[in-house]
Each structure stands twice: as C-alpha cells, then as structure tokens.
Protein backbone atom coordinates (compact mmCIF):
# COMPACT_ATOMS: atom_id res chain seq x y z
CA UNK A 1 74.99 71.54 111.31
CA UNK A 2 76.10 75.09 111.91
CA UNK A 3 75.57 78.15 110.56
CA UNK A 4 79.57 78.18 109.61
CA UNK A 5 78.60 74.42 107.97
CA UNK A 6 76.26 75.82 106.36
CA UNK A 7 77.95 78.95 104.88
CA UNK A 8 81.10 76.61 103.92
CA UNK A 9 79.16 74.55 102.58
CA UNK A 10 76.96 76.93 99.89
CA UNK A 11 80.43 78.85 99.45
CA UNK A 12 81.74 75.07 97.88
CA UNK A 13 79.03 74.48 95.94
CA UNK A 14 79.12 78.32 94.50
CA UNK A 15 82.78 77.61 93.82
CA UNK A 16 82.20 74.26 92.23
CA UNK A 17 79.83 75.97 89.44
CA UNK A 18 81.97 78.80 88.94
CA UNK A 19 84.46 76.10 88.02
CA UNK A 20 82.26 74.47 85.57
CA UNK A 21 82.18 77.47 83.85
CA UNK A 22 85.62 78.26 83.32
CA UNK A 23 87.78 77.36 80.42
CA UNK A 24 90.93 75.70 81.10
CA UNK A 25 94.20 76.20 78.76
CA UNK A 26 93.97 72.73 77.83
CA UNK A 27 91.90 70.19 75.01
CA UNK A 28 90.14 67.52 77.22
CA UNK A 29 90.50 65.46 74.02
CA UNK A 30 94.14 65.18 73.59
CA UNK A 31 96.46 62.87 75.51
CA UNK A 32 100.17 63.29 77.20
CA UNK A 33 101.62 66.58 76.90
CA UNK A 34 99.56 67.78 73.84
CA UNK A 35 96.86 68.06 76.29
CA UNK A 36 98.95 70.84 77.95
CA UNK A 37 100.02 72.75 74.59
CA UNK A 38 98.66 75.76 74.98
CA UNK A 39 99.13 75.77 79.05
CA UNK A 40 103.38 75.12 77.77
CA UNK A 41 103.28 77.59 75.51
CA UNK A 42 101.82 80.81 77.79
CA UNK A 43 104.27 79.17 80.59
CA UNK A 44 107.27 79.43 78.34
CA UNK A 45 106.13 83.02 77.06
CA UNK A 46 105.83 84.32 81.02
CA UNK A 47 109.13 82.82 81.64
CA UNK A 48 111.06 84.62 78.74
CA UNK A 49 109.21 87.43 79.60
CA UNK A 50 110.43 87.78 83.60
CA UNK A 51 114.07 86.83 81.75
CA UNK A 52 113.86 89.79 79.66
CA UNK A 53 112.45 92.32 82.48
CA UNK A 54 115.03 91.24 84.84
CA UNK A 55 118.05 91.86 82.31
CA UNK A 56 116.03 95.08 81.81
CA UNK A 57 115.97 96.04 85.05
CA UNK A 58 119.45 94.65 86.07
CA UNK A 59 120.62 97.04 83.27
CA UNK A 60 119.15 100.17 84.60
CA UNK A 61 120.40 99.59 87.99
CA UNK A 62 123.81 99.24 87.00
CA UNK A 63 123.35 102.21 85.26
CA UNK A 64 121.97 103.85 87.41
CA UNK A 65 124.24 102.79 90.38
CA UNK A 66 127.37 103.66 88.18
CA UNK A 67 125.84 107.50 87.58
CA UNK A 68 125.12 108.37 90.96
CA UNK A 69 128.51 106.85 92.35
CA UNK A 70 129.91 109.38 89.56
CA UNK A 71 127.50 112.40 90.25
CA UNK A 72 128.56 111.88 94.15
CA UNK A 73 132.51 111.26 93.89
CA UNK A 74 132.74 114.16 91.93
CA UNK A 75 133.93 115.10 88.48
C-alpha cells in the first residue's frame, strides 16, 4: 500500500466520522416525503428567495439602464 493509499484512506475514514456527526434536515423516523419536510421546506424558501432577488435585481437594471441611456442622450 502506498503512502497516497494510505493518506486516502485515513482522509475516508476522517470524513466518514465527521459524517456521523452531522445532522441531516430530515427525521430518520418518518416515511415518504414527510421524511424530507423540513429539507422541502428550506428548498422552497431558497427558491422564492433567488425569485425575489432576481426581480430585484432585474428592476434596478432596467432602471438603471433607462437613466444612463437618458443622462447620455441628453436632456
């Protein structure tokens, strides 16, 4: 085994406790999508979210671009 083996190898194992110790956004008890609730429900929040930011930001840059074709064009 080499040295890269090796290091791959602890780096796995390190990973795989790591793991263990993590909590995941779902109830190991529940079944079908209930299991997923609270995974669903940060998903749907993140997408409205990036809906909202994007109207945000498509707003300011048609602002923005409507401005500086005035402020160049002239009066």
């Amino acid at each position: 085994m080499t040295v890269i083996d090796m290091k791959i190898g602890k780096y796995l194992g390190e990973v795989r406790g790591e793991l263990k110790k993590a909590t995941w956004p779902w109830d190991p008890k529940e079944k079908g999508l209930k299991k997923y609730k609270q995974l669903i429900d940060s998903t749907i929040v993140v997408l409205i979210a990036m809906v909202l930011l994007g109207a945000f930001v498509a707003t300011i840059d048609f602002a923005m671009h409507h401005v500086m074709s005035f402020l160049t064009t002239g009066f």
